[in-house]
C-alpha atoms as a PDB file:
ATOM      1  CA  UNK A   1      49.428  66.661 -55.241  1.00  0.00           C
ATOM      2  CA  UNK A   2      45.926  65.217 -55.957  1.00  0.00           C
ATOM      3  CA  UNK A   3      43.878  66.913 -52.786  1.00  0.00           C
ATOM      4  CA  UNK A   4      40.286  66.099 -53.930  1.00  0.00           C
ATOM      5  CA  UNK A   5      36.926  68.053 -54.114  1.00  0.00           C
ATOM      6  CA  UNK A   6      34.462  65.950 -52.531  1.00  0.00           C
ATOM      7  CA  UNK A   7      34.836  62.547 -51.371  1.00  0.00           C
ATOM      8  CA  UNK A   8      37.463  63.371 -48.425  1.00  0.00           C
ATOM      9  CA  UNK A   9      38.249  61.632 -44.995  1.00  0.00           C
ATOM     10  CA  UNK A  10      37.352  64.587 -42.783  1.00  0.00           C
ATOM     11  CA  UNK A  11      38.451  64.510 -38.857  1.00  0.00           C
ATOM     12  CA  UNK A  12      36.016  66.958 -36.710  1.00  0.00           C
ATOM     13  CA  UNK A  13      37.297  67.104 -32.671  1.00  0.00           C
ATOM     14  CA  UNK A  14      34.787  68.128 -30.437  1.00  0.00           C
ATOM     15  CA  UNK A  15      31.650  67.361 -32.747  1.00  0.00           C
ATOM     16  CA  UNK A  16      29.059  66.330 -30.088  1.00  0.00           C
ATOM     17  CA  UNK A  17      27.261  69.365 -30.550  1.00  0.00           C
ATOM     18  CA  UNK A  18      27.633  73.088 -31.888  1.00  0.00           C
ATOM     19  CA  UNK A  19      30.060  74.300 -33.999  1.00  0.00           C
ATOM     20  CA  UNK A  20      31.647  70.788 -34.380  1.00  0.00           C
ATOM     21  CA  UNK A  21      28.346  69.174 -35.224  1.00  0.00           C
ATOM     22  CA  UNK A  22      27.629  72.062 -37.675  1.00  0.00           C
ATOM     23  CA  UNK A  23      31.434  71.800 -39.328  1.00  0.00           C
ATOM     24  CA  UNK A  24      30.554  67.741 -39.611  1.00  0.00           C
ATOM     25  CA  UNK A  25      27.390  68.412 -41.772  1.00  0.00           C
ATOM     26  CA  UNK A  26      29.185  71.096 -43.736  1.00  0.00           C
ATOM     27  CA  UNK A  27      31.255  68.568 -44.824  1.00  0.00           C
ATOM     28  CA  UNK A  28      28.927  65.839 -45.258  1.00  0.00           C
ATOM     29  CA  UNK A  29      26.836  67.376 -47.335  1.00  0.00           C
ATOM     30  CA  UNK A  30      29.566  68.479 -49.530  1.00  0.00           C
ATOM     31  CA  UNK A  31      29.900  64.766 -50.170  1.00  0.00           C
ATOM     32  CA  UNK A  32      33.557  63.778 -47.521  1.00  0.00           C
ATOM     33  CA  UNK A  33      32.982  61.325 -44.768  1.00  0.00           C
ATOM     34  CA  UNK A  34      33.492  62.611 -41.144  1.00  0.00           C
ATOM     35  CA  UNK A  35      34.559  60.778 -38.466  1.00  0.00           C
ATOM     36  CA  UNK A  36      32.432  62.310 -35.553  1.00  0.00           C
ATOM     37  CA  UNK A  37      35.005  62.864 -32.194  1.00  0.00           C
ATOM     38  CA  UNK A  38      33.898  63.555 -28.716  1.00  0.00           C
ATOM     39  CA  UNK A  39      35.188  63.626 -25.429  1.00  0.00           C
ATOM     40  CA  UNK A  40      32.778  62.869 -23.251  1.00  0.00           C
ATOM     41  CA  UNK A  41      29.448  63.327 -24.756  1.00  0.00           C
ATOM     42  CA  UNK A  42      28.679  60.275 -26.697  1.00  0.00           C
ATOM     43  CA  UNK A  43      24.650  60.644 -26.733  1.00  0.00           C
ATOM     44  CA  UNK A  44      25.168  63.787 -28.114  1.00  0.00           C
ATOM     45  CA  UNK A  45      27.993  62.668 -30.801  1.00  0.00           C
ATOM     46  CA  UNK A  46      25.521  60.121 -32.202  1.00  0.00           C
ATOM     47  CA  UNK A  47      22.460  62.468 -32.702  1.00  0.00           C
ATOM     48  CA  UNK A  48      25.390  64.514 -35.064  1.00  0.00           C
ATOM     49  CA  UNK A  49      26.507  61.030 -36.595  1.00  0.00           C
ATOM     50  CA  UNK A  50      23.043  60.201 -37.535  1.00  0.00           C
ATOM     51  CA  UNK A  51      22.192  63.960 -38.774  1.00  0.00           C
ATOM     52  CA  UNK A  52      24.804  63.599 -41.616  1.00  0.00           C
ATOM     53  CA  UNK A  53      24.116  63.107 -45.212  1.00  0.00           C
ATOM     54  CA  UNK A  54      25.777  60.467 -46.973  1.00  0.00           C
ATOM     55  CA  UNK A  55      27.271  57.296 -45.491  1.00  0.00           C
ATOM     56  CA  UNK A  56      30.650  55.645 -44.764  1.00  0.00           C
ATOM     57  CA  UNK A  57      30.843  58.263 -41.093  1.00  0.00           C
ATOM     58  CA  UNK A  58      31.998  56.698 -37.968  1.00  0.00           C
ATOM     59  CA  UNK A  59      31.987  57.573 -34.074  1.00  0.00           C
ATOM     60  CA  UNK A  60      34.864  58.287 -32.257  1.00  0.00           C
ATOM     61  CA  UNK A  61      35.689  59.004 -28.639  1.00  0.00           C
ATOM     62  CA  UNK A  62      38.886  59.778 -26.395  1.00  0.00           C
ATOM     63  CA  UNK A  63      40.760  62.132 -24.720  1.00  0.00           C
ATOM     64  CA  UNK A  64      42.699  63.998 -27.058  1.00  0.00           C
ATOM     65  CA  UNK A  65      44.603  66.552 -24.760  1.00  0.00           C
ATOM     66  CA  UNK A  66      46.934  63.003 -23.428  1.00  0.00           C
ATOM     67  CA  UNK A  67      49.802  62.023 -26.072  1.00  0.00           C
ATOM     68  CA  UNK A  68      48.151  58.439 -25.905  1.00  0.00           C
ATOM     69  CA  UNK A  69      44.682  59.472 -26.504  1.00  0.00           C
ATOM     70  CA  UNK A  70      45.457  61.560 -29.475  1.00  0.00           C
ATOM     71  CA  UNK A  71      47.421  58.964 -31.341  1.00  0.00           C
ATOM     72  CA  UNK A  72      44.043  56.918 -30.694  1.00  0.00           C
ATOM     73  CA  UNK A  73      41.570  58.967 -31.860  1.00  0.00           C
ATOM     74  CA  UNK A  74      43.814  59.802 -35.608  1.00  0.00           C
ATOM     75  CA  UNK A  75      44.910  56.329 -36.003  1.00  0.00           C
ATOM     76  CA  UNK A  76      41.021  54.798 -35.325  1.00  0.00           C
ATOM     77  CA  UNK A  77      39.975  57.553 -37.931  1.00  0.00           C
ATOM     78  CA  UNK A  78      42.834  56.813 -40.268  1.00  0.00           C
ATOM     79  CA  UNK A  79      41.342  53.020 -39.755  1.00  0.00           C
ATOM     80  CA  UNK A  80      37.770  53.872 -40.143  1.00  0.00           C
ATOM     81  CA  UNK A  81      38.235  56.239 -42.931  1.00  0.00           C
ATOM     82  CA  UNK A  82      41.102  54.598 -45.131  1.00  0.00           C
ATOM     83  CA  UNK A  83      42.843  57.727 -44.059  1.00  0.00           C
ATOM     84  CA  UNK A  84      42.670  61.249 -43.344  1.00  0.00           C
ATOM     85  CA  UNK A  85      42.555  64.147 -45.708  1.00  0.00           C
ATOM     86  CA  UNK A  86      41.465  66.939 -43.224  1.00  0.00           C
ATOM     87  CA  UNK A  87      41.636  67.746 -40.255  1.00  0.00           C
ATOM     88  CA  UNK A  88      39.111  70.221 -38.107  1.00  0.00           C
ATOM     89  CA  UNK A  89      40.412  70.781 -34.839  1.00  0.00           C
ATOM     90  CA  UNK A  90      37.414  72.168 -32.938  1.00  0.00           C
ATOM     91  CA  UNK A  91      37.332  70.639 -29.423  1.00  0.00           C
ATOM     92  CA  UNK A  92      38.174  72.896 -26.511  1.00  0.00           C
ATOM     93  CA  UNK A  93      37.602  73.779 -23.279  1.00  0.00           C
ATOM     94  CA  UNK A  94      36.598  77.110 -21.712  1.00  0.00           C
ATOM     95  CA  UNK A  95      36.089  77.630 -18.459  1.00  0.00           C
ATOM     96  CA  UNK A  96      35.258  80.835 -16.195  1.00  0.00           C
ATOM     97  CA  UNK A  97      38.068  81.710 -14.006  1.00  0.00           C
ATOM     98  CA  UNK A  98      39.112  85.501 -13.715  1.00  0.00           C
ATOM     99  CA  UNK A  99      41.767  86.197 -11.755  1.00  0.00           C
ATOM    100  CA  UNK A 100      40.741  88.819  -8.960  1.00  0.00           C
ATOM    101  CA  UNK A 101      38.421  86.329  -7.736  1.00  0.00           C
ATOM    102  CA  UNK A 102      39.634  82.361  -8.602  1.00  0.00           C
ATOM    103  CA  UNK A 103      41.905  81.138  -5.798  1.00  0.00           C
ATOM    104  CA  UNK A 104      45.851  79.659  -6.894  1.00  0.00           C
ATOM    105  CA  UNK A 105      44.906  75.946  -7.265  1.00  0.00           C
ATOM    106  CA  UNK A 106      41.560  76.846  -9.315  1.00  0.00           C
ATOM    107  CA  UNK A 107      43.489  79.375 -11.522  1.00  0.00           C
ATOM    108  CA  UNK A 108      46.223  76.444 -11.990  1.00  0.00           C
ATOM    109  CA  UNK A 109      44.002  73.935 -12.652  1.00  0.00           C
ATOM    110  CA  UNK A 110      42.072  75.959 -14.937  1.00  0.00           C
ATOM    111  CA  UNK A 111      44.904  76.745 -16.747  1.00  0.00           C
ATOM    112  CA  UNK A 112      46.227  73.187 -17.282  1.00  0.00           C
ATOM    113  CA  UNK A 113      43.195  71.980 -18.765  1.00  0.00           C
ATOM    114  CA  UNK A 114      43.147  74.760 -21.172  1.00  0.00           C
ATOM    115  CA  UNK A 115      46.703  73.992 -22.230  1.00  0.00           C
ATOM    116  CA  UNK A 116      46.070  70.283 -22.374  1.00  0.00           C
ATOM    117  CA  UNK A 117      42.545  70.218 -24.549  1.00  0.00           C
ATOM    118  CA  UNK A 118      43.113  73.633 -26.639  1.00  0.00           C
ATOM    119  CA  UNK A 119      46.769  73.945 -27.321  1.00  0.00           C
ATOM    120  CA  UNK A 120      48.380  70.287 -26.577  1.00  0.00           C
ATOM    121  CA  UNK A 121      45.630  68.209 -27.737  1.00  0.00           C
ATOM    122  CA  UNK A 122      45.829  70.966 -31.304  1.00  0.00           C
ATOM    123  CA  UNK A 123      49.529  69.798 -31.638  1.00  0.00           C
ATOM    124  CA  UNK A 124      49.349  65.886 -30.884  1.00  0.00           C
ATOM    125  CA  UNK A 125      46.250  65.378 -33.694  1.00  0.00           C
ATOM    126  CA  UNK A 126      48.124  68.098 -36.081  1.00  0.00           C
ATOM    127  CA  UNK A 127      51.286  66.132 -36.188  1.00  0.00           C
ATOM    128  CA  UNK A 128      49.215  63.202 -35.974  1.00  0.00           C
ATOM    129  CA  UNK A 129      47.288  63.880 -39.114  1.00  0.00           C
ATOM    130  CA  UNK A 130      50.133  65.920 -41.152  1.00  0.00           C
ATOM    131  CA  UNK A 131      52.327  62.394 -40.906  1.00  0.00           C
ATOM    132  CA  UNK A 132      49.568  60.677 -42.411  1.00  0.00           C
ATOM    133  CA  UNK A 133      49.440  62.981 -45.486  1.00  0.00           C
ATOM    134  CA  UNK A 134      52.971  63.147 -45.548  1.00  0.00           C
ATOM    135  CA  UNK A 135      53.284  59.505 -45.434  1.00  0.00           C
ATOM    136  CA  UNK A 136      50.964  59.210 -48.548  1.00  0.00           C
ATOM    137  CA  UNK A 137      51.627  61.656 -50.544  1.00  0.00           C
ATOM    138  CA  UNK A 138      48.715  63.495 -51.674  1.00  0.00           C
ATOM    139  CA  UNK A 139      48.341  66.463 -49.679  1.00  0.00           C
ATOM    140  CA  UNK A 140      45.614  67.781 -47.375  1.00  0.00           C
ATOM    141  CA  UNK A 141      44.198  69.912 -45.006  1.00  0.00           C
ATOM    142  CA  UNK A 142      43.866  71.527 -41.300  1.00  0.00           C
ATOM    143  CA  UNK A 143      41.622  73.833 -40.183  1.00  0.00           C
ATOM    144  CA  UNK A 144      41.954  74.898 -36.491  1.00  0.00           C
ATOM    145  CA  UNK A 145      39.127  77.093 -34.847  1.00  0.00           C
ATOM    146  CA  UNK A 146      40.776  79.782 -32.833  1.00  0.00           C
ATOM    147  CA  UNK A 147      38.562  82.932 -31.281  1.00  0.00           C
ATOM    148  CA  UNK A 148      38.563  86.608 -31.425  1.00  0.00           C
ATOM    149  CA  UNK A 149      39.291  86.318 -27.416  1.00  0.00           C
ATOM    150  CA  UNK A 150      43.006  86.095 -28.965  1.00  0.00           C
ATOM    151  CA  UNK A 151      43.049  89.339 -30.251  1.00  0.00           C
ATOM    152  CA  UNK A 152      40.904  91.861 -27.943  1.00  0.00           C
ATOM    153  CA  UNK A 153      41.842  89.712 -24.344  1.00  0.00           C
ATOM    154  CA  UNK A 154      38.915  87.335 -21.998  1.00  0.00           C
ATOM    155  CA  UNK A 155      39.557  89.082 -18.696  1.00  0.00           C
ATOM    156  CA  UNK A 156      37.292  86.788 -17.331  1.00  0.00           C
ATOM    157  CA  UNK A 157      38.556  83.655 -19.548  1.00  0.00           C
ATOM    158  CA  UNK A 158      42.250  84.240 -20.040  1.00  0.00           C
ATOM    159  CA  UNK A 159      43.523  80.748 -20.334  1.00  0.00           C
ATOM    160  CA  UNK A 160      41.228  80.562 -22.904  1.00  0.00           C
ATOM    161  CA  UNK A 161      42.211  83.219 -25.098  1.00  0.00           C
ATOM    162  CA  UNK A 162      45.707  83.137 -24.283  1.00  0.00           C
ATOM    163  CA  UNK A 163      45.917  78.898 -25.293  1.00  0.00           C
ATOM    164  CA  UNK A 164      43.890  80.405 -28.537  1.00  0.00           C
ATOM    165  CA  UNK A 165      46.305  82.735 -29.326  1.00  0.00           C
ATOM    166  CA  UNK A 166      48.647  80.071 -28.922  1.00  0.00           C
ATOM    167  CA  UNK A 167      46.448  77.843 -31.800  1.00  0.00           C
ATOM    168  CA  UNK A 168      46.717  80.600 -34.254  1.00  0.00           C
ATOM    169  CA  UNK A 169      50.627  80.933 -33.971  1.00  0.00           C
ATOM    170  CA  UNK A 170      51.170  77.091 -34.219  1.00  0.00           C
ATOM    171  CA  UNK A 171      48.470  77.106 -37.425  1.00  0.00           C
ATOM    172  CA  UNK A 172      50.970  79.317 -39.009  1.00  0.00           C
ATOM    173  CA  UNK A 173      54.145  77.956 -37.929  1.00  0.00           C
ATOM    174  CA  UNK A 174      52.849  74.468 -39.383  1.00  0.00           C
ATOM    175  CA  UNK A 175      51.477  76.743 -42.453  1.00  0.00           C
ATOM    176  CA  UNK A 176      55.391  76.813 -43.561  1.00  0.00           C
ATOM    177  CA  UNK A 177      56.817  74.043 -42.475  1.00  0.00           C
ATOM    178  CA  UNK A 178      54.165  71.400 -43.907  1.00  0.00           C
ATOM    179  CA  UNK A 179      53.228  73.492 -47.487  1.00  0.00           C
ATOM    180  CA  UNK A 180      56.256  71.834 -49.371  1.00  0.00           C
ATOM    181  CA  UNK A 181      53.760  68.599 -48.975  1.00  0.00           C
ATOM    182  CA  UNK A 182      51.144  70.188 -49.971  1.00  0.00           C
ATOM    183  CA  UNK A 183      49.226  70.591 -46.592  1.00  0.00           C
ATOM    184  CA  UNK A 184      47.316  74.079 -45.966  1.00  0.00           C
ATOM    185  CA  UNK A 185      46.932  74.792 -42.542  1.00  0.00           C
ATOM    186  CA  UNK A 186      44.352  77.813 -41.450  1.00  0.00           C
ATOM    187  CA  UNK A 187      42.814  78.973 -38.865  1.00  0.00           C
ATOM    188  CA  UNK A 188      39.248  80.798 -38.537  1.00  0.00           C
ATOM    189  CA  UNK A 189      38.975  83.480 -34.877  1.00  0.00           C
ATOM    190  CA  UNK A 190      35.024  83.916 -34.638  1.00  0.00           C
ATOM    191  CA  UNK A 191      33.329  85.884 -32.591  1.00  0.00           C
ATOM    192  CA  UNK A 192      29.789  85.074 -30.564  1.00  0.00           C
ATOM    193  CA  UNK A 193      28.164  82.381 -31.935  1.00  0.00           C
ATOM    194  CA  UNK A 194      24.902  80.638 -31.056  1.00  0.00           C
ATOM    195  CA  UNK A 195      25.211  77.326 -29.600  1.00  0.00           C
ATOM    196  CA  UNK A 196      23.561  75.444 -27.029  1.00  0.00           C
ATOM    197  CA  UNK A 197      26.566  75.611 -24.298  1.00  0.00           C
ATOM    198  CA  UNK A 198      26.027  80.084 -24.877  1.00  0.00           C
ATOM    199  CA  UNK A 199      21.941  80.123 -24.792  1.00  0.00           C
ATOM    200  CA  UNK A 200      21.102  81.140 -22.052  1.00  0.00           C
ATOM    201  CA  UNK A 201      23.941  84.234 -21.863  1.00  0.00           C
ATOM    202  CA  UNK A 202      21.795  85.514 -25.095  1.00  0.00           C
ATOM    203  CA  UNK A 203      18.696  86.500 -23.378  1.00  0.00           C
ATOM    204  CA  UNK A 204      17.868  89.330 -21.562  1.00  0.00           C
ATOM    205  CA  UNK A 205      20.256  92.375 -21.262  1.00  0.00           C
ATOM    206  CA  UNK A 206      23.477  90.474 -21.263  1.00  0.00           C
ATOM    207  CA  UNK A 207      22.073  89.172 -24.357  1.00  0.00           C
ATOM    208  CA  UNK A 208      21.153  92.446 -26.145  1.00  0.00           C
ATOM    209  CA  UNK A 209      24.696  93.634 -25.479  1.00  0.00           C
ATOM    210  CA  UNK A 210      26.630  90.425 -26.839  1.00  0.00           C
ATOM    211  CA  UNK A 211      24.223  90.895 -30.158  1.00  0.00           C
ATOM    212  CA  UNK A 212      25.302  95.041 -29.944  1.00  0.00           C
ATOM    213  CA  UNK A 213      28.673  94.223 -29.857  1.00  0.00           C
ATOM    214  CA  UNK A 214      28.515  93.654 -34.039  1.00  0.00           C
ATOM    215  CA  UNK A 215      26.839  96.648 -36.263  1.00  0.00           C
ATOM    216  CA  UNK A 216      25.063  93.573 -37.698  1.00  0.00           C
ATOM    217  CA  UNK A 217      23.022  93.434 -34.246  1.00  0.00           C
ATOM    218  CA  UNK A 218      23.425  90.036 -33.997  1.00  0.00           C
ATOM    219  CA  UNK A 219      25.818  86.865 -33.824  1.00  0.00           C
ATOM    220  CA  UNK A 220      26.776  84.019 -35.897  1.00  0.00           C
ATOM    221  CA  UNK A 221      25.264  81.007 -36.268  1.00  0.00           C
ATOM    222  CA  UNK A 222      27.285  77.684 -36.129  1.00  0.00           C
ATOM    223  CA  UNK A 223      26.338  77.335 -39.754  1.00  0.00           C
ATOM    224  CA  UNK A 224      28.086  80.951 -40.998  1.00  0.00           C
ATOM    225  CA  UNK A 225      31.348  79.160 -38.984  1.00  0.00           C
ATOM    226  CA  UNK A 226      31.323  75.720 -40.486  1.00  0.00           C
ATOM    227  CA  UNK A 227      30.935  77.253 -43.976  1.00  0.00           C
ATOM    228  CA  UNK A 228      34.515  79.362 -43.921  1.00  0.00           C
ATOM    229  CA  UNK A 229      35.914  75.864 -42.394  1.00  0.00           C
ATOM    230  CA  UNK A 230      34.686  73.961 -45.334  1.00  0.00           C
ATOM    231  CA  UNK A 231      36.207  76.251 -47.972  1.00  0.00           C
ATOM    232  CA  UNK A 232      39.460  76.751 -46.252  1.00  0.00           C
ATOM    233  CA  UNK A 233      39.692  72.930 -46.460  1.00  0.00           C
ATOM    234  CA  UNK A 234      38.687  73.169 -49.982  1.00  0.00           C
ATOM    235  CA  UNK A 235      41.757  72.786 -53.045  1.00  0.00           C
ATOM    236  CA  UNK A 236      40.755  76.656 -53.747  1.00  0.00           C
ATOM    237  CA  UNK A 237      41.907  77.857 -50.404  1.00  0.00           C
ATOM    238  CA  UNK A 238      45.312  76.412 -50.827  1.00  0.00           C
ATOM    239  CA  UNK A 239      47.139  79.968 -51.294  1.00  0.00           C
ATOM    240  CA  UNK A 240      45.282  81.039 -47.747  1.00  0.00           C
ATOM    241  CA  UNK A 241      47.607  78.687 -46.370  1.00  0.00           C
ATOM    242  CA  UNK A 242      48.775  80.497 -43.012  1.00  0.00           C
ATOM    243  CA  UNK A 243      45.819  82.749 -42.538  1.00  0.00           C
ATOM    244  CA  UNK A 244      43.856  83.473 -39.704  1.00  0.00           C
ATOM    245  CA  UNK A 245      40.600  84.482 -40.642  1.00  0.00           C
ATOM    246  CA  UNK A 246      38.052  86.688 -38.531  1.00  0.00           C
ATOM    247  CA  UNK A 247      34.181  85.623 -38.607  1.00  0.00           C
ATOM    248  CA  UNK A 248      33.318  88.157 -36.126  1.00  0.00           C
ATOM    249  CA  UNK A 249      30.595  90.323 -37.788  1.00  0.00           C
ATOM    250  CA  UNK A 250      33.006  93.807 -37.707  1.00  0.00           C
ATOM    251  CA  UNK A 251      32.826  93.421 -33.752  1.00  0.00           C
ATOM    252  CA  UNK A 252      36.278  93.596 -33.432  1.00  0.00           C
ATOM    253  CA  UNK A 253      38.668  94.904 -36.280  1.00  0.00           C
ATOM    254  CA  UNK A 254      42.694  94.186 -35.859  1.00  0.00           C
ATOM    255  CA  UNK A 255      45.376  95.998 -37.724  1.00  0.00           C
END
């Protein structure tokens, strides 16, 4: 397989802003050209286009969490790019809805879109993607971003953690079935990170006690995120094929 360095067709879902605008500039910098999704944010998605280094990037919206939508977004990459070599899938959704006080058709609805955006819309642009390299032979990558909230539980955000739960086990099941092609698949489960959509949670006292929750005192930054991406898409990280990797700052340790 010839999976190249630098010079890579690089898919980043939900890259309007934070950690996807972050992983797209990680990746541009290292010399790949990005093609920039969003949903529905596309004022947002162009301030990230324009931020990268490099040239050759392209803009891309659509709903990704319909079977339609997703098969448009990859194939208008795979156009715009001259193909695919990794894909980031970052977009999701995560919405407040504990149970003890969201009625039935809030807690259903909730749930649906969680399934649809975090866990369907992971699976349609995987296959998506993985057919591509498949189809030309050379390998590549995918790099899903999962969340601690897997591991320790979201009482207040369940769907949320239990749909990323669900991305980690379908990273690994694709982990063995795609490596005889030379695909790595990986997944990263951070912790609190800074981002615009979190700001305001990090001030005052709820915010002193999301920084206590690592001994570091503090959270990530997007930037600490996008960099773990960027090397598990790398040709180094091929043998962490199937991993799941924690960027949590020792605020929550699994065994």
């Amino acid at each position: 397989m010839n999976f190249p360095q630098t010079g890579r067709r690089v898919l980043v879902t939900g890259a309007s802003r934070g950690l996807g605008r972050a992983v797209s500039r990680a990746f541009a910098a290292n010399g790949d050209r990005v093609a920039v999704h969003y949903g529905t944010r596309e004022d947002d998605a162009r301030r990230t286009l324009d931020s990268l280094d490099g040239t050759g990037h392209t803009l891309l919206g659509g709903d990704l969490s319909d079977p339609g939508g997703a098969a448009r977004i990859a194939d208008a990459a795979h156009e715009a790019l001259g193909g695919i070599d990794v894909l980031v899938n970052n977009a999701a959704v995560n919405e407040r809805h504990p149970l003890p006080t969201t009625s039935y058709e809030d807690w259903a609805a909730s749930w649906q879109r969680h399934l649809s955006v975090n866990l369907l819309g992971t699976a349609l642009l995987s296959h998506r993607a993985a057919r591509s390299m498949i189809d030309r032979g050379t390998g590549g990558r995918i790099v899903n971003i999962g969340s601690r909230g897997a591991f320790r539980g979201e009482p207040d955000h369940p769907a949320y953690g239990a749909t990323k739960a669900g991305v980690h086990a379908l990273g690994q099941s694709l982990a063995v079935s795609l490596a005889p092609y030379g695909i790595g698949v990986a997944s990263v489960a951070p912790g609190f990170f800074e981002t615009e959509r979190v700001a305001d949670r990090l001030t005052g006292a709820e915010g002193e006690a999301i920084r206590a929750q690592s001994p570091f005192g503090r959270v990530a930054s997007p930037e600490e995120i996008a960099a773990a991406v960027l090397w598990l898409a790398s040709p180094e990280a091929e043998w962490s094929s199937g991993t799941v990797l924690d960027l949590n700052g020792a605020s929550y340790l699994r065994t």
